[in-house]
Protein backbone atom coordinates (compact mmCIF):
# COMPACT_ATOMS: atom_id res chain seq x y z
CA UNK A 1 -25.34 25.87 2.58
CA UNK A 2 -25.44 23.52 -0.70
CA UNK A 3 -22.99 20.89 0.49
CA UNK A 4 -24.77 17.37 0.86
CA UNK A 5 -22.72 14.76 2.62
CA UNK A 6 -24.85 12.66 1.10
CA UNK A 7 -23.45 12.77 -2.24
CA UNK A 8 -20.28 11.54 -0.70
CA UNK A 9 -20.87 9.48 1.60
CA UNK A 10 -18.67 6.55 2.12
CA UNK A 11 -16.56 8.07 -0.55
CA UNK A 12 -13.12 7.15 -0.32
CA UNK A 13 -11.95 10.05 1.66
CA UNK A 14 -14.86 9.12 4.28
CA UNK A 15 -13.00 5.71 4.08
CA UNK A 16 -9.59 7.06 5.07
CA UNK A 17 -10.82 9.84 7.63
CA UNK A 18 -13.25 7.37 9.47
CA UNK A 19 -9.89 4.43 10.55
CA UNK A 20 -7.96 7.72 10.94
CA UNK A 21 -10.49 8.56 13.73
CA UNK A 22 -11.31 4.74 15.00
CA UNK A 23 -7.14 4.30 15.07
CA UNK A 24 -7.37 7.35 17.31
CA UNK A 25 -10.06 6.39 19.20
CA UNK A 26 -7.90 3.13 20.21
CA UNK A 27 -5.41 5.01 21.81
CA UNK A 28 -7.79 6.94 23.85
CA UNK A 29 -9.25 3.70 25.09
CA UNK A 30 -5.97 2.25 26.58
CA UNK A 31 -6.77 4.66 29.37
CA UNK A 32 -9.33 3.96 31.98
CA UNK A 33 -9.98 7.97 32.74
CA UNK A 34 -12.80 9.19 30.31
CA UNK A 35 -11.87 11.25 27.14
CA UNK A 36 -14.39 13.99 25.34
CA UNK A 37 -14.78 13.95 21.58
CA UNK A 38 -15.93 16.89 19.76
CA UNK A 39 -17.00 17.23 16.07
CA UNK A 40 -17.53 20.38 14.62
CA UNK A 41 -19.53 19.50 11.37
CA UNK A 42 -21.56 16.31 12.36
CA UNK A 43 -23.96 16.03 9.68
CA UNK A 44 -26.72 13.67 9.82
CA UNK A 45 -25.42 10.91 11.21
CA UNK A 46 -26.66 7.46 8.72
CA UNK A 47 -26.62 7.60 5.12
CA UNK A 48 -28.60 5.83 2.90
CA UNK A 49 -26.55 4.91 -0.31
CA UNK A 50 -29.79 3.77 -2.42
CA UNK A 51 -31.22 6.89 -2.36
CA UNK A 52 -31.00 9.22 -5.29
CA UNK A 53 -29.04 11.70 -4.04
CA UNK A 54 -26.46 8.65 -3.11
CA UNK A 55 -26.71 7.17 -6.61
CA UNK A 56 -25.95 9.96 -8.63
CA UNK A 57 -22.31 10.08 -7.97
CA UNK A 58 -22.05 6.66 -6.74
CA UNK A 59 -18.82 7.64 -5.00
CA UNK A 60 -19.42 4.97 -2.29
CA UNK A 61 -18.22 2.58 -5.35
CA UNK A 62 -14.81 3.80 -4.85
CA UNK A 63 -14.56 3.63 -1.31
CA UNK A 64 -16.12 1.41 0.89
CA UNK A 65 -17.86 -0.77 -1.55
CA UNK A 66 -14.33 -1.44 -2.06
CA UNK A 67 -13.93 -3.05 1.09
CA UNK A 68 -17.11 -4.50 1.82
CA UNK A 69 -16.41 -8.13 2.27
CA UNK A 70 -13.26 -7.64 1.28
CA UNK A 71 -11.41 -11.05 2.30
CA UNK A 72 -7.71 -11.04 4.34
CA UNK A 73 -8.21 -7.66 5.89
CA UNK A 74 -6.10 -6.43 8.77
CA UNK A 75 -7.43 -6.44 11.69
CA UNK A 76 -8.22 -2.40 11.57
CA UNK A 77 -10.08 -2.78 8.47
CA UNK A 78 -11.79 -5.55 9.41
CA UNK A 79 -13.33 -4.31 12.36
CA UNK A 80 -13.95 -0.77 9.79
CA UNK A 81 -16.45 -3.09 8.22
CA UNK A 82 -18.01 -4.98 11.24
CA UNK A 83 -18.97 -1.58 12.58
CA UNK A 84 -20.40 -0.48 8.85
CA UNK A 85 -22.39 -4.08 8.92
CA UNK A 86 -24.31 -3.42 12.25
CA UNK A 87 -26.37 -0.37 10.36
CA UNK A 88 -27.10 -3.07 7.30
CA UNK A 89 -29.61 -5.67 8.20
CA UNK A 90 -28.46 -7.15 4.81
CA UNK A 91 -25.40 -8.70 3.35
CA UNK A 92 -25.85 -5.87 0.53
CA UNK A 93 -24.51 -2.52 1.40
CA UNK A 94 -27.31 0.02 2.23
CA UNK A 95 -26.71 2.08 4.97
CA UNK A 96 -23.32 3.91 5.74
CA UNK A 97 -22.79 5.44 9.40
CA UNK A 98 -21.14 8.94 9.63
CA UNK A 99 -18.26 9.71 12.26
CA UNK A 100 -20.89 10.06 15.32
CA UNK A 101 -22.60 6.55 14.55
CA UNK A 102 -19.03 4.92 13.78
CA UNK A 103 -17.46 7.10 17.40
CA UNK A 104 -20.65 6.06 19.00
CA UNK A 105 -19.77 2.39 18.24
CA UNK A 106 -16.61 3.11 20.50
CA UNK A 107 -17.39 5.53 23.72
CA UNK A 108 -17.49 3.70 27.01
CA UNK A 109 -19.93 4.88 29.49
CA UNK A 110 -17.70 7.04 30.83
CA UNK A 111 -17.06 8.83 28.02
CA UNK A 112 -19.19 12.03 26.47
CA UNK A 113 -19.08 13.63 23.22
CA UNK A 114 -20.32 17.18 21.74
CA UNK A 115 -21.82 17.58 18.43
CA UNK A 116 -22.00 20.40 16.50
CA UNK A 117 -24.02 20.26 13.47
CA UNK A 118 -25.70 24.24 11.57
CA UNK A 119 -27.95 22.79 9.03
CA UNK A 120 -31.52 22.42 10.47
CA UNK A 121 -32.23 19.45 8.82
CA UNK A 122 -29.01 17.67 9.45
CA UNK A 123 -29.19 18.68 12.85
CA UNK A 124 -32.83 17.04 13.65
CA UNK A 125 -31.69 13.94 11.71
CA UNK A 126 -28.67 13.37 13.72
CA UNK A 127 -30.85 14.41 16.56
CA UNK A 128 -33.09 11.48 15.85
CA UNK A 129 -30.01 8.64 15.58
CA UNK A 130 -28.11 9.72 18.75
CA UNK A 131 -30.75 11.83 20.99
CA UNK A 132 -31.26 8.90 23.22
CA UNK A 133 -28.10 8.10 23.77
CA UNK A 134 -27.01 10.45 27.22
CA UNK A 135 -23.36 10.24 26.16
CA UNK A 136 -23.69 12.87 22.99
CA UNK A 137 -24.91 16.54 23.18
CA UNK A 138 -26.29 17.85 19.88
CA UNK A 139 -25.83 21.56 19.26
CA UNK A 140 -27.68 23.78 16.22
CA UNK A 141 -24.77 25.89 16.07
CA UNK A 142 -22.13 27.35 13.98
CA UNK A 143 -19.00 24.98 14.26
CA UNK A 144 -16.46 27.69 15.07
CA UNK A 145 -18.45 29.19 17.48
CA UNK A 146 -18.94 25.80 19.26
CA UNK A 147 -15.46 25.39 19.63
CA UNK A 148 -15.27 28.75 21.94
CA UNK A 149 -18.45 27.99 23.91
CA UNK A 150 -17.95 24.32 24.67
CA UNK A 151 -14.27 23.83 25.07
CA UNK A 152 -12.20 23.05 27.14
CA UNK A 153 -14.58 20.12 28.36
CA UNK A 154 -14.24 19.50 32.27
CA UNK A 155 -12.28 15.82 30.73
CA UNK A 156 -8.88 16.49 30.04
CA UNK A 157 -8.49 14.58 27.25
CA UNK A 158 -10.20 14.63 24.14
CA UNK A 159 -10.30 14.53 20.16
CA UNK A 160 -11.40 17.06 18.10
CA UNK A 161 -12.74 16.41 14.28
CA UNK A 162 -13.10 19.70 12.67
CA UNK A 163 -14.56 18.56 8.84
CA UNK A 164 -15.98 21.56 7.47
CA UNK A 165 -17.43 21.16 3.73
CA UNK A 166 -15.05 23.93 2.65
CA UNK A 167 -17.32 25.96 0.63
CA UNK A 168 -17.41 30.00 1.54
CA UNK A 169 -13.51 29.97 0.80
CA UNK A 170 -13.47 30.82 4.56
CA UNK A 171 -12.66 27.91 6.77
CA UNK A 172 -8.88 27.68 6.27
CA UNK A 173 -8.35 30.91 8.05
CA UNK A 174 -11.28 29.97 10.65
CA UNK A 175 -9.46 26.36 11.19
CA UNK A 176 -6.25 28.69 11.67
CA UNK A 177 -7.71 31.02 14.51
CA UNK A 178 -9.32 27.30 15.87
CA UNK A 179 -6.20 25.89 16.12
CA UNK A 180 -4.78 28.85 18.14
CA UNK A 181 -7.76 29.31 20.45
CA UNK A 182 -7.24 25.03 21.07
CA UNK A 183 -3.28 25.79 21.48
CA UNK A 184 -4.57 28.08 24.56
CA UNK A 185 -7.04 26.88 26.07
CA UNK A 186 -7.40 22.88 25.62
CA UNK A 187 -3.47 22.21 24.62
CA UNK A 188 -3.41 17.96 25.53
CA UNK A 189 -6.14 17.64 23.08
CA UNK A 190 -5.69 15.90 19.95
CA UNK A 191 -7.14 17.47 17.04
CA UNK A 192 -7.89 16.51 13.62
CA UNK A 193 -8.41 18.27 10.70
CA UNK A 194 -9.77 16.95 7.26
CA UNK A 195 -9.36 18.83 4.32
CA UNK A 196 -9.54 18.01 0.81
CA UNK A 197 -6.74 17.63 -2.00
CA UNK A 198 -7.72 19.49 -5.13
CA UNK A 199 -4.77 21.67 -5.86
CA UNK A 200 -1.35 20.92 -4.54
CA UNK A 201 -0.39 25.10 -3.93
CA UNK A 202 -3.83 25.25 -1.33
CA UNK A 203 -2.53 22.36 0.54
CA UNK A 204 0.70 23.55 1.14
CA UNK A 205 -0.16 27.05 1.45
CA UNK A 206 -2.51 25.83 4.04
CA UNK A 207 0.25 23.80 5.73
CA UNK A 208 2.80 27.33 5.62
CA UNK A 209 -0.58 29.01 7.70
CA UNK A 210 -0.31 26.10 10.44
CA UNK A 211 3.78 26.37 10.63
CA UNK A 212 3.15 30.04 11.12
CA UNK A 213 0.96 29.57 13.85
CA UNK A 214 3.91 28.29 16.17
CA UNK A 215 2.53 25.11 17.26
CA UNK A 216 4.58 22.19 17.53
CA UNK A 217 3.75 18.25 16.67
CA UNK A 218 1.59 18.26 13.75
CA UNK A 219 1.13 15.19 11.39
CA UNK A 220 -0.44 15.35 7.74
CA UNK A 221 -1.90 12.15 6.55
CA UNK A 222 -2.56 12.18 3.11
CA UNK A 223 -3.94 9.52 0.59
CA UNK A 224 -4.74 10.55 -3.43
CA UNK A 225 -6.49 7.51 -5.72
CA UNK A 226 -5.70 10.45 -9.03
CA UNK A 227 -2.46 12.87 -9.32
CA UNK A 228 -2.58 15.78 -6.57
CA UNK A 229 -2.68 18.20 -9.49
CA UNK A 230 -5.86 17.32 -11.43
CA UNK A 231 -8.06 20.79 -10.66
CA UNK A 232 -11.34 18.99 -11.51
CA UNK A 233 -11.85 16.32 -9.39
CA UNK A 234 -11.36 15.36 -5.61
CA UNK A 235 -8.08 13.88 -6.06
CA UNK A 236 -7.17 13.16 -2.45
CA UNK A 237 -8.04 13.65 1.30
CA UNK A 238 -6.04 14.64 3.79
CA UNK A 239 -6.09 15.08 7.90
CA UNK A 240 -3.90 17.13 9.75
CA UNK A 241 -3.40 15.65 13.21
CA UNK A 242 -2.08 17.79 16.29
CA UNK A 243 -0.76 16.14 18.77
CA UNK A 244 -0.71 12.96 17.31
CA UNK A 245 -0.22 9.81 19.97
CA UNK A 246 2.55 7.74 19.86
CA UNK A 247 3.12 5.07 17.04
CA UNK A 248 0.57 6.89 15.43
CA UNK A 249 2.54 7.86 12.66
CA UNK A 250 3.73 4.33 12.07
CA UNK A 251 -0.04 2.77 11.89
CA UNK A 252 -1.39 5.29 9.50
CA UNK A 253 1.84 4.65 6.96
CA UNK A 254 0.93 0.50 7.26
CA UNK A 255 -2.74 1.51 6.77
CA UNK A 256 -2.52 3.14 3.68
CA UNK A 257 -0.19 0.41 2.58
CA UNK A 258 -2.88 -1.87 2.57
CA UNK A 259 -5.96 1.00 1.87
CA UNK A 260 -4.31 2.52 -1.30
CA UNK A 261 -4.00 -0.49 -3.54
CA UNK A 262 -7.84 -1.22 -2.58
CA UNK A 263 -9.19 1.80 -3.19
CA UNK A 264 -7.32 3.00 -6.59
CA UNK A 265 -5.74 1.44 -9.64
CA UNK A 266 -4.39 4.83 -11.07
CA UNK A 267 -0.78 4.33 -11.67
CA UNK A 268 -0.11 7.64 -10.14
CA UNK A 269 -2.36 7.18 -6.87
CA UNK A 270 0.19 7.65 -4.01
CA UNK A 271 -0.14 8.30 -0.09
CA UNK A 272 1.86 10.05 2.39
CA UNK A 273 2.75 10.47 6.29
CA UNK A 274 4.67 13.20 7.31
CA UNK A 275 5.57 16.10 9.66
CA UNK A 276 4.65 19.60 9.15
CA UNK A 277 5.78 20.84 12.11
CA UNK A 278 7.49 17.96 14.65
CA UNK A 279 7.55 18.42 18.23
């Protein structure tokens, strides 16, 4: 595996997927019973954006350097960038927290999560940042595969991040047969799907695979900073969300209302909330 989440960390799709997931997280947290989240590509867990690998894209300048001290923020945002500024000792932006150090920010004692992370030297990182912590269980192991051998979880609720790097031209069939096993065995979860936006016809072919699956209630999130049809850059991030929790919809389209203008000047940047499949 070549893909370094450290080249993109605290990119701008990072910025969008990680207040997808604490927006989420909120509405899991109105309950008192505990909740399970699960992510199926955990990486290392804390990202240094000085380091080289960091600084020779940069793209944490168009995400949430964007943001950092950003004045007038709503109150989601706001409390985005609290959680960034308790891994920076600094007022200068060093250190950017992955999805388990931002969902670790949130559990409540009751709650547990399960990690799944292949890469040996991801794994041991991540391993370092969260082994202490009793609430997360940290798994070498192919993501798919986790999903059959650890779910369902004995909680009946929980949220699923499946963010695979989408290199071997396989995981959009694998996030497919996911989805199904999830449908069958685990069917109250909520589960969340990132992909990327580099050509329009693999997005939408991708959404015709999930309407073919038969499952009902699915939400696509999308936000693009450069036209949807530019084949050589990242142009946009998406997640799919299944099962989405009520008034969900609503928050994400006032979120990007505020995110978009921050994050991109392109006269053709755009977002977008809407059903694939509705329930």
């Amino acid at each position: 595996m070549n893909y370094q989440h450290l080249f993109h960390s605290g990119n701008f799709a990072d910025v969008c997927k990680h207040l997808s997931i604490l927006l989420l997280l909120t509405h899991f947290k109105q309950k008192d019973n505990a909740f399970c989240y699960v992510e199926t590509h955990a990486g290392a867990g804390l990202y240094d954006l000085h380091s080289e690998t960091a600084q020779r894209s940069a793209e944490y300048q168009q995400g949430i350097a964007q943001l950092w001290q950003q004045a007038n923020l709503s109150p989601l945002l706001q409390n985005y960038c609290n959680i960034v500024a308790q891994f920076n000792t600094e007022i200068q932006l060093r250190y950017y927290p992955g999805s388990p150090c931002l969902v670790q920010t949130q559990l409540r004692d009751q709650d547990r999560a399960i990690l799944a992370e292949l890469a040996p030297s991801a794994a041991q990182e991540l391993k370092q940042y969260m082994g202490a912590d009793k609430r997360f269980a940290i798994h070498q192991v192919d993501a798919y595969q986790a999903i059959k051998a650890f779910l369902p979880p004995p909680e009946k609720r929980g949220l699923i991040l499946i963010d695979p790097p989408y290199e071997t031209g396989k995981d959009f069939s694998q996030i497919i047969t996911s989805l199904q096993y999830l449908h069958k065995h685990w069917r109250q979860a909520v589960v969340a799907v990132w992909y990327p936006i580099k050509k329009r016809t693999e997005v939408a072919e991708f959404h015709q695979q999930v309407r073919a699956t038969g499952l009902r209630k699915i939400l696509a999130t999308e936000l693009c900073i450069y036209p949807d049809d530019n084949q050589l850059r990242l142009n946009g991030s998406g997640l799919l969300v299944v099962n989405p929790p009520w008034q969900f919809e609503e928050q994400m389209r006032g979120l990007f209302a505020e995110l978009l203008p921050l994050l991109s000047q392109h006269p053709k940047a755009k977002s977008s909330v809407s059903w694939v499949v509705p329930e």
